[in-house]
C-alpha atoms as a PDB file:
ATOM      1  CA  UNK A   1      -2.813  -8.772   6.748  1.00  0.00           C
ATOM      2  CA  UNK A   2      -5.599 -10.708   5.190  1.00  0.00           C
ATOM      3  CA  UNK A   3      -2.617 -12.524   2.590  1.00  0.00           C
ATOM      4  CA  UNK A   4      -0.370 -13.073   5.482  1.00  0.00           C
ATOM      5  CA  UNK A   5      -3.208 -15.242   7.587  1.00  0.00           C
ATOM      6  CA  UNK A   6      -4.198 -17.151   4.928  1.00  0.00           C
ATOM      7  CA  UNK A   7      -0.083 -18.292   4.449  1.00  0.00           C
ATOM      8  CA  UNK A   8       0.710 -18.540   8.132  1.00  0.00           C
ATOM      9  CA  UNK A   9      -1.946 -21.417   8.314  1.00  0.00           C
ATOM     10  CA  UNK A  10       0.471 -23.967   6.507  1.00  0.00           C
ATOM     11  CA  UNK A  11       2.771 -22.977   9.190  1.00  0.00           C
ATOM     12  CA  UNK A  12       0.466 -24.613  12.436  1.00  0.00           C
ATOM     13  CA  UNK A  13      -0.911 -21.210  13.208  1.00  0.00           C
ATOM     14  CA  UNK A  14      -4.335 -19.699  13.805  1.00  0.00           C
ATOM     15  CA  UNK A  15      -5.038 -17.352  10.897  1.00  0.00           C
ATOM     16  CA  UNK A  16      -7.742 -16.255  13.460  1.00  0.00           C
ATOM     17  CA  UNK A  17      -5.681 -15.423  16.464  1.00  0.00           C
ATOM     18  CA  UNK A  18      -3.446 -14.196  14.335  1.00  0.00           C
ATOM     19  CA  UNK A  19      -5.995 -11.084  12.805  1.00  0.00           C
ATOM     20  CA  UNK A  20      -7.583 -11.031  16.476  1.00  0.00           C
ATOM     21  CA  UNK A  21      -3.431  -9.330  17.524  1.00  0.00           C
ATOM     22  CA  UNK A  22      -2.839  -7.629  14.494  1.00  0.00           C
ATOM     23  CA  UNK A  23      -6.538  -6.163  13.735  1.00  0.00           C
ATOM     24  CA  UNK A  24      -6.152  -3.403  17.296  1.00  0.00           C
ATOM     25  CA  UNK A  25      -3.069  -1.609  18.619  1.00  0.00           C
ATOM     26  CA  UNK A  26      -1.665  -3.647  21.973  1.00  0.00           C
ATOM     27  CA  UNK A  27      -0.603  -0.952  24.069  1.00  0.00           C
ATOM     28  CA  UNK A  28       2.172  -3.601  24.659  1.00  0.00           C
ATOM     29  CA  UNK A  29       3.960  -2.952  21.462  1.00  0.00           C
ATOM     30  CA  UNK A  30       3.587   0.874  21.629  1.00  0.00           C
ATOM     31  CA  UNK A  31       5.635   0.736  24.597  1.00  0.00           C
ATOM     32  CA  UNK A  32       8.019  -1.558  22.620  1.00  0.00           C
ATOM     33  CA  UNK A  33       8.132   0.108  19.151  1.00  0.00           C
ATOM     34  CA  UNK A  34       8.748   4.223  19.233  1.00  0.00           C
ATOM     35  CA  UNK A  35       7.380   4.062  15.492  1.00  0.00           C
ATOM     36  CA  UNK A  36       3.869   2.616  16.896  1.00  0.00           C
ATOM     37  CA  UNK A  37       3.566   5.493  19.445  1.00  0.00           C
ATOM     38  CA  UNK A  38       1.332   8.269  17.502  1.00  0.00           C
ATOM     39  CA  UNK A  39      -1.240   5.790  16.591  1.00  0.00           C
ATOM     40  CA  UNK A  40      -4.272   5.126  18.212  1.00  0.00           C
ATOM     41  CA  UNK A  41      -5.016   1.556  19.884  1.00  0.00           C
ATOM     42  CA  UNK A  42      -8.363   1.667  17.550  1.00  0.00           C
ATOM     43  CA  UNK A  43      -5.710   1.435  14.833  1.00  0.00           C
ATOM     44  CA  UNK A  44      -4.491  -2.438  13.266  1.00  0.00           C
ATOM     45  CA  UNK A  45      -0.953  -3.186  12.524  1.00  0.00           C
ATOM     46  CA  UNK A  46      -1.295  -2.662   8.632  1.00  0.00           C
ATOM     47  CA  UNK A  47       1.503  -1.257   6.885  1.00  0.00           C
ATOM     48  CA  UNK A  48       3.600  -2.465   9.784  1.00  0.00           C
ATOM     49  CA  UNK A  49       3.930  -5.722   9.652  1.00  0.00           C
ATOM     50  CA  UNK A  50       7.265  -5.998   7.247  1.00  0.00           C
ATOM     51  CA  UNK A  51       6.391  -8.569   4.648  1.00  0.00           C
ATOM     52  CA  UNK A  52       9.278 -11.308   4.914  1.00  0.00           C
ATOM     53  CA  UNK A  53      10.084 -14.913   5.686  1.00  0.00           C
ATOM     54  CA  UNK A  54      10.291 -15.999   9.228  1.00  0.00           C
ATOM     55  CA  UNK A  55      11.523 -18.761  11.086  1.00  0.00           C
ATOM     56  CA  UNK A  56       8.572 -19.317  13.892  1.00  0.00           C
ATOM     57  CA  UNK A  57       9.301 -23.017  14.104  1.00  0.00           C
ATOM     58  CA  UNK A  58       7.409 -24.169  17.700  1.00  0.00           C
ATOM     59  CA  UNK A  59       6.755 -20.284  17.884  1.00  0.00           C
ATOM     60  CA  UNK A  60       2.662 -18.654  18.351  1.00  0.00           C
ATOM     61  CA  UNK A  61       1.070 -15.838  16.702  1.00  0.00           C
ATOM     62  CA  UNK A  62       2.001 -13.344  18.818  1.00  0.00           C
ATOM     63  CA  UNK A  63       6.064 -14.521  18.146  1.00  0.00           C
ATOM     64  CA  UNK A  64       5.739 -13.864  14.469  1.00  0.00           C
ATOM     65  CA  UNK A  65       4.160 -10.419  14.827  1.00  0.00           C
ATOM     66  CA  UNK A  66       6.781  -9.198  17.120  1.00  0.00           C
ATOM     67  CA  UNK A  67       9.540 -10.509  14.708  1.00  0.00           C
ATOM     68  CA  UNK A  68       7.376  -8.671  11.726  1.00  0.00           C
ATOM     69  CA  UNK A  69       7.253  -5.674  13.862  1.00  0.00           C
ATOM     70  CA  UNK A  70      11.265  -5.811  14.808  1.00  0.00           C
ATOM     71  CA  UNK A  71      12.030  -6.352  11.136  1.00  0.00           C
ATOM     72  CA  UNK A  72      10.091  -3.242  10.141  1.00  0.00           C
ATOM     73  CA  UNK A  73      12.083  -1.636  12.658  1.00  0.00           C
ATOM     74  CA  UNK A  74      14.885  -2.442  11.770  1.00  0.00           C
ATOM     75  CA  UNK A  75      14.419  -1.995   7.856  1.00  0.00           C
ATOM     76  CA  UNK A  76      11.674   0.727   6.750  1.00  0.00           C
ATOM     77  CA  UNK A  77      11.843   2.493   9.877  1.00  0.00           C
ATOM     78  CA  UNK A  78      15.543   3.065   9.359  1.00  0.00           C
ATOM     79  CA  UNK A  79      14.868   4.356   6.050  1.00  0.00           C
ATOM     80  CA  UNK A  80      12.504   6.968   7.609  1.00  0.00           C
ATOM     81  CA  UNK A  81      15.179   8.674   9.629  1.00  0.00           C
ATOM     82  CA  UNK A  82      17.046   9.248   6.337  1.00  0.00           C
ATOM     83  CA  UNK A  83      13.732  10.395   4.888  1.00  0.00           C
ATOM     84  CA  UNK A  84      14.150  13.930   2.826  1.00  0.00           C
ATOM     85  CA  UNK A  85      14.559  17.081   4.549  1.00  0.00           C
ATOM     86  CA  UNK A  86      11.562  18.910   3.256  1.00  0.00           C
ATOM     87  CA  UNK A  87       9.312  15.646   3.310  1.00  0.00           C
ATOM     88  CA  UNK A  88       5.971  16.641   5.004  1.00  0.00           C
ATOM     89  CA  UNK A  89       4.352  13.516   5.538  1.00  0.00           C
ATOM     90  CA  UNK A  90       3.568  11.449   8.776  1.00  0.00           C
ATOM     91  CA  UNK A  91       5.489   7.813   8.732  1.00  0.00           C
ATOM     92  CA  UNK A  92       1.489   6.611   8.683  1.00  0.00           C
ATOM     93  CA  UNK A  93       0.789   8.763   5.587  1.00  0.00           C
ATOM     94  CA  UNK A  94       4.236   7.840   3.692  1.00  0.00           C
ATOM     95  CA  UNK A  95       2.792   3.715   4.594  1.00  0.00           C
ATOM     96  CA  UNK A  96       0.085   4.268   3.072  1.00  0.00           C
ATOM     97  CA  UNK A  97       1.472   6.004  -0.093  1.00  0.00           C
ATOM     98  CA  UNK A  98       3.853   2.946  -0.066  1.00  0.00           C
ATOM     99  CA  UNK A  99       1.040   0.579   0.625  1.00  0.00           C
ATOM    100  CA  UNK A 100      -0.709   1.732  -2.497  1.00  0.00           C
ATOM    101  CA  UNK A 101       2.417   2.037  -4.581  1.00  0.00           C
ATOM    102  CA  UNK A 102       3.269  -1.667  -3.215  1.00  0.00           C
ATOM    103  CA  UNK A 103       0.142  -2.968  -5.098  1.00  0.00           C
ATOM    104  CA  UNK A 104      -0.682  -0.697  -8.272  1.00  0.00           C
ATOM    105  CA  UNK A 105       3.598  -1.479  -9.502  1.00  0.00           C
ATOM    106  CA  UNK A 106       4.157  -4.675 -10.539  1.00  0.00           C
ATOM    107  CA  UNK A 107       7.413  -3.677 -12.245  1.00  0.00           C
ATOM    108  CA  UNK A 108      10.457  -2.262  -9.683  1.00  0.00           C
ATOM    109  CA  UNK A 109      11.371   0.184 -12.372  1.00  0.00           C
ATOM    110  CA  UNK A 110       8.044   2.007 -12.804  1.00  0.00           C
ATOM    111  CA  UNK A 111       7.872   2.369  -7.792  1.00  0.00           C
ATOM    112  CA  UNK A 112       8.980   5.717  -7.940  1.00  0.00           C
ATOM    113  CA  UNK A 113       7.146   7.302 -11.006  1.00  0.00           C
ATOM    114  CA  UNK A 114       3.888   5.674 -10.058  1.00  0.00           C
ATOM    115  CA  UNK A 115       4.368   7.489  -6.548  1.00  0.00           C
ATOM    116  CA  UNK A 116       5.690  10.405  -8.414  1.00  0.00           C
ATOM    117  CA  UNK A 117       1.993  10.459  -9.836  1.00  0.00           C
ATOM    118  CA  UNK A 118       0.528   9.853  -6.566  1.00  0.00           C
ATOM    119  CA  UNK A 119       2.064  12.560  -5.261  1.00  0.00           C
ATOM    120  CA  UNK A 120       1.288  14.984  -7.890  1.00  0.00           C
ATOM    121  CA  UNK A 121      -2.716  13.762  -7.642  1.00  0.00           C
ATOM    122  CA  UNK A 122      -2.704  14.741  -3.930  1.00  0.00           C
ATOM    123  CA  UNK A 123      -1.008  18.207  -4.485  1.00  0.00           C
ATOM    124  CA  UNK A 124      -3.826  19.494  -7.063  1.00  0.00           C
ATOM    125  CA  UNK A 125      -6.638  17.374  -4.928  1.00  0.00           C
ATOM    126  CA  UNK A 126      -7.433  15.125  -8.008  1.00  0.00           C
ATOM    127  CA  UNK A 127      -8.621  11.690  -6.290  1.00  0.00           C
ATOM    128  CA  UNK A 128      -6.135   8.816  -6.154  1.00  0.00           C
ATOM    129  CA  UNK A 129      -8.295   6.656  -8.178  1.00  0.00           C
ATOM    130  CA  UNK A 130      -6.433   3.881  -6.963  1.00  0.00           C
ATOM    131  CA  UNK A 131      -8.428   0.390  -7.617  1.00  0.00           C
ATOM    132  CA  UNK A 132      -6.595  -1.314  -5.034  1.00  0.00           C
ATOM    133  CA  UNK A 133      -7.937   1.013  -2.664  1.00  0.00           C
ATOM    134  CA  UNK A 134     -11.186  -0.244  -3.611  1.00  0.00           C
ATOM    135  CA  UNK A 135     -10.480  -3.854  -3.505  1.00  0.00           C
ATOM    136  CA  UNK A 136      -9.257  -3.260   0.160  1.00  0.00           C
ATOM    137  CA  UNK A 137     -12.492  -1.580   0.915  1.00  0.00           C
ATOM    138  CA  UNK A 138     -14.452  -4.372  -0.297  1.00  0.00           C
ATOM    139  CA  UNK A 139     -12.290  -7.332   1.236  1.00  0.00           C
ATOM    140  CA  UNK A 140     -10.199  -8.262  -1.847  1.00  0.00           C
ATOM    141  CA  UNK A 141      -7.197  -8.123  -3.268  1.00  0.00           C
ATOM    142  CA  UNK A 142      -5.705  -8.071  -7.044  1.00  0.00           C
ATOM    143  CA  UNK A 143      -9.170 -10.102  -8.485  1.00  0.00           C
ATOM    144  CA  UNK A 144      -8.286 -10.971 -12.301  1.00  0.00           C
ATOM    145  CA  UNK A 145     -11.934 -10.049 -12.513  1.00  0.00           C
ATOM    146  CA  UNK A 146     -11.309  -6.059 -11.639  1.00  0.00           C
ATOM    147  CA  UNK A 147     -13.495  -3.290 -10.832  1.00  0.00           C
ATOM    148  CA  UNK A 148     -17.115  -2.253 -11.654  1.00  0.00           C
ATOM    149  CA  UNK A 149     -18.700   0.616 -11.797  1.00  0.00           C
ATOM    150  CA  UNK A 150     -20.901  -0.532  -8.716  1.00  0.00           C
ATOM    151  CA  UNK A 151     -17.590  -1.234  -7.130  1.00  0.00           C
ATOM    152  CA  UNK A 152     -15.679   1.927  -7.396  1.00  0.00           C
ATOM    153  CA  UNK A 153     -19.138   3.549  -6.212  1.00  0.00           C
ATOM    154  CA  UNK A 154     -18.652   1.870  -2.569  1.00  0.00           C
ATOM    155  CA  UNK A 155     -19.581   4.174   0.424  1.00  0.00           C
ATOM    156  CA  UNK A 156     -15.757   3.948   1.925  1.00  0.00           C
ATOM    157  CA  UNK A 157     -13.139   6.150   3.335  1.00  0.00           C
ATOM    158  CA  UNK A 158     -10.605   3.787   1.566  1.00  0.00           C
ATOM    159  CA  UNK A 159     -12.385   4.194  -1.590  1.00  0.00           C
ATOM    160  CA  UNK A 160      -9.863   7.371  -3.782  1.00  0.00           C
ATOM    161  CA  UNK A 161     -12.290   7.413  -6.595  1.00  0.00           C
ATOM    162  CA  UNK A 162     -14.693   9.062  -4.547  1.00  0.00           C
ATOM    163  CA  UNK A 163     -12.612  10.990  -2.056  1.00  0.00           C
ATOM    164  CA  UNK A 164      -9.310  12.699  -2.282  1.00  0.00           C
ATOM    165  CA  UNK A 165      -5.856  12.481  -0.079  1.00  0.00           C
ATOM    166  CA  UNK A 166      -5.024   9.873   1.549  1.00  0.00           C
ATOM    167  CA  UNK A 167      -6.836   6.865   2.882  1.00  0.00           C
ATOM    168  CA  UNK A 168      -7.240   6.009   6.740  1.00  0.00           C
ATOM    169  CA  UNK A 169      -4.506   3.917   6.727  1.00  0.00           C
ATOM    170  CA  UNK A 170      -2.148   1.372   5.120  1.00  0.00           C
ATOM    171  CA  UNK A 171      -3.891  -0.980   2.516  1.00  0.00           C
ATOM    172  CA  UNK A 172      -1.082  -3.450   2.584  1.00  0.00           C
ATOM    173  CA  UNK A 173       2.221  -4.027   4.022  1.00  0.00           C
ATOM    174  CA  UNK A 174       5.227  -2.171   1.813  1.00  0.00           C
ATOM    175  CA  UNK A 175       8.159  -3.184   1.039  1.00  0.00           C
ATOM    176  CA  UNK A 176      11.523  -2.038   1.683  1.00  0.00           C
ATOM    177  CA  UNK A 177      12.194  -0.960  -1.944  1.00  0.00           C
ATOM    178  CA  UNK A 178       7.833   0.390  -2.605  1.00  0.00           C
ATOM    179  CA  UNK A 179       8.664   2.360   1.029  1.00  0.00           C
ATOM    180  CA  UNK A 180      12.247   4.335  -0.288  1.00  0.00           C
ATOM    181  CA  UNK A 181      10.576   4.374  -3.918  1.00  0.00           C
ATOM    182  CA  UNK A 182       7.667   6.596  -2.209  1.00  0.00           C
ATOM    183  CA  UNK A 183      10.355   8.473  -0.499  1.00  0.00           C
ATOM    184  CA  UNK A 184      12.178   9.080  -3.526  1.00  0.00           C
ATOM    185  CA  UNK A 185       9.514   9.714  -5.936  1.00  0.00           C
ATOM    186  CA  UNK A 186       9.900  10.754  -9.774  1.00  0.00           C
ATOM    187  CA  UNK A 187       9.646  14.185 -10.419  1.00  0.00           C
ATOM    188  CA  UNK A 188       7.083  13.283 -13.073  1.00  0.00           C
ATOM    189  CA  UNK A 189       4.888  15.653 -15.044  1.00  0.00           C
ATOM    190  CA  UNK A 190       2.404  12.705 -15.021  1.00  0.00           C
ATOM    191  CA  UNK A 191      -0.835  12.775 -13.399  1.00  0.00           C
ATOM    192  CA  UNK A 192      -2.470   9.328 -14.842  1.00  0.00           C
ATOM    193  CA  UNK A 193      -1.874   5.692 -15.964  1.00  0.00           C
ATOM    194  CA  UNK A 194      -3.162   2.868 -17.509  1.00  0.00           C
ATOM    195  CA  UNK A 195      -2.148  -0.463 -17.239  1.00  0.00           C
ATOM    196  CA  UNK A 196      -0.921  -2.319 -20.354  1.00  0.00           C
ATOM    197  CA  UNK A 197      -2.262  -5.915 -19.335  1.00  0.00           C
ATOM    198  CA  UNK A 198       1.653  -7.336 -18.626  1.00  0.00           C
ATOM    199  CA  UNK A 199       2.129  -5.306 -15.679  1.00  0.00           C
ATOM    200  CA  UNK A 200       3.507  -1.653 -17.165  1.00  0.00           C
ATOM    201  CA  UNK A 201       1.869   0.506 -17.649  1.00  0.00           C
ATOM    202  CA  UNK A 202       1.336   3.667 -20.293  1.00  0.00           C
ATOM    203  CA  UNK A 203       1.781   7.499 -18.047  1.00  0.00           C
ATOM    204  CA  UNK A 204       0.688  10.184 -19.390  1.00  0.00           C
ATOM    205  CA  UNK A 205      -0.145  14.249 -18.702  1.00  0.00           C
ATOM    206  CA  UNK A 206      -3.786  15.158 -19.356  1.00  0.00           C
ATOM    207  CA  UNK A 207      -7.088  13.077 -19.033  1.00  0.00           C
ATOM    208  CA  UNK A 208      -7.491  13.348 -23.317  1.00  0.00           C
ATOM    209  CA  UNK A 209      -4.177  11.683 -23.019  1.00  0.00           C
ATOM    210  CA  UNK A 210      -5.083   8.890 -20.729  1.00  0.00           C
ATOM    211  CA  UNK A 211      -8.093   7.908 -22.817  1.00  0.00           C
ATOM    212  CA  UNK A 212      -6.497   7.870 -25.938  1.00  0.00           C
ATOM    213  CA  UNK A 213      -3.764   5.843 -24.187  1.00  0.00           C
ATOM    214  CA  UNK A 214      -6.847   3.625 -22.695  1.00  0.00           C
ATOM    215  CA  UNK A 215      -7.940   3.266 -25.994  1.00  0.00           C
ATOM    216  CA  UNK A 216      -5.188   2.476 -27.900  1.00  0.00           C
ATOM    217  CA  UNK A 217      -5.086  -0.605 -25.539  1.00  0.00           C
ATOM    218  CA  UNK A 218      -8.154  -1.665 -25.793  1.00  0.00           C
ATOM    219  CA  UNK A 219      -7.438  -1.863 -29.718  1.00  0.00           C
ATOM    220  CA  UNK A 220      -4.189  -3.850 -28.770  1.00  0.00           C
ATOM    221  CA  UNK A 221      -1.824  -0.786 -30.471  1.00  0.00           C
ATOM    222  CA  UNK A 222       0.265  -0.876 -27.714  1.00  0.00           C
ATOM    223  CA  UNK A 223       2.433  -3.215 -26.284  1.00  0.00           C
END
C-alpha cells in the first residue's frame, strides 16, 4: 500500500486519506466483497488491493479503492474458486504466500518454484527467511542497500527469519500471475536460494549446498 500512495499523489489524491481507508477494514466493503468477510475490521486492505492502472479521473480515494477491490474480485478471486482440490490454505494465507512470492521473483519463470520452496519451508517448519518480510517489518521495500544482521534480528511477527509459517498478513499486493504461480507451485525438492545479483537466482537442496552456491557468487563463478 505504501508504493501505491506514494504514485496516486501525481494523480491529485491524498496519499494520506488514501492509507487512512485502506490501513482498517470498513465494514462497508465486507458487506460489498464476500472475499473480505472472514477478516477482522482491525485488519488493512493489503494483499487486496489488485495492483493495476485505473482511470480515477475527477474520482477520490475512496473511488480508486473500490475499483482496486472490484478488480481483485474479479481477477484473483476468480482464480481462487478454481484453486486445487486438496489446497489447505485460507485465501488470506495463499495472499500472503503470493505477496511474498510477488517480491522475492523478479523473473516470471522462476513464481512457481520459488513458492514451490516456500511451501516446502513451511511443511518441515524451517523459517521463511524471506528478506522482504523484513523490509515490510521495518517500513521498506526492495533497498539496493539490503539486510543487516541488526535488521533480520527485528522483534516482528512479519519478520520469517525469526519465526516460522506464515506472517500476519499480506506484505504486498500480488499479482494475477505471483497469485496462480502460488497456487500452482513447483513440486521442487528445493528448500533454499540465493540470488545471483540479475534477478535469478541459484536453488538448491541442503544448507552445505546453499553456501557453497552463496559462495560461488560472491567469487563471481556463477552467472
Amino acid at each position: 500500500m505504501r508504493k501505491i500512495s506514494k504514485r496516486i499523489e501525481k494523480r491529485d489524491l491524498s496519499s494520506n486519506k488514501y492509507l487512512a481507508i485502506t490501513s482498517k477494514l470498513d465494514s462497508s466493503f465486507k458487506e460489498e466483497f464476500p472475499f473480505l468477510t472472514k477478516l477482522d475490521t482491525n485488519n488493512s486492505l493489503e494483499g487486496y488491493l489488485f495492483p493495476d492502472t485505473y482511470d480515477i479521473t475527477g474520482g477520490k480515494e475512496i473511488d480508486l479503492v473500490y475499483l482496486q477491490l472490484k478488480r481483485f474480485e474479479n481477477t484473483i478471486y476468480e482464480a481462487w474458486q478454481n484453486k486445487p482440490a486438496d489446497w489447505k490454505m485460507s485465501l488470506n494465507q495463499t495472499l500472503t504466500l503470493a505477496s511474498i512470492v510477488e517480491l522475492e521473483a523478479q523473473k516470471p519463470s522462476e513464481r512457481a518454484v520459488i513458492a514451490g520452496v516456500f511451501v516446502n519451508r513451511l511443511k518441515q517448519g524451517i523459517p521463511l527467511g524471506s528478506d522482504p518480510t523484513v523490509e515490510y517489518a521495518l517500513g521498506w521495500h526492495q533497498s539496493a542497500k539490503g539486510l543487516s544482521l541488526n535488521d533480520v534480528k527485528v522483534n516482528s511477527a512479519y519478520n520469517t527469519y525469526k519465526n516460522a509459517g506464515l506472517p500476519p498478513g499480506p506484505i504486498s499486493n500480488p499479482g494475477l500471475a505471483a497469485f496462480k504461480a502460488t497456487l500452482k507451485y513447483d513440486n521442487t525438492p528445493y528448500l533454499y536460494f540465493v540470488a545471483k545479483g540479475d534477478g535469478s537466482h541459484v536453488f538448491t537442496r541442503t544448507y552445505s549446498e546453499h553456501l557453497h552456491a552463496q559462495s560461488l557468487i560472491i567469487k563471481n563463478r556463477i552467472k
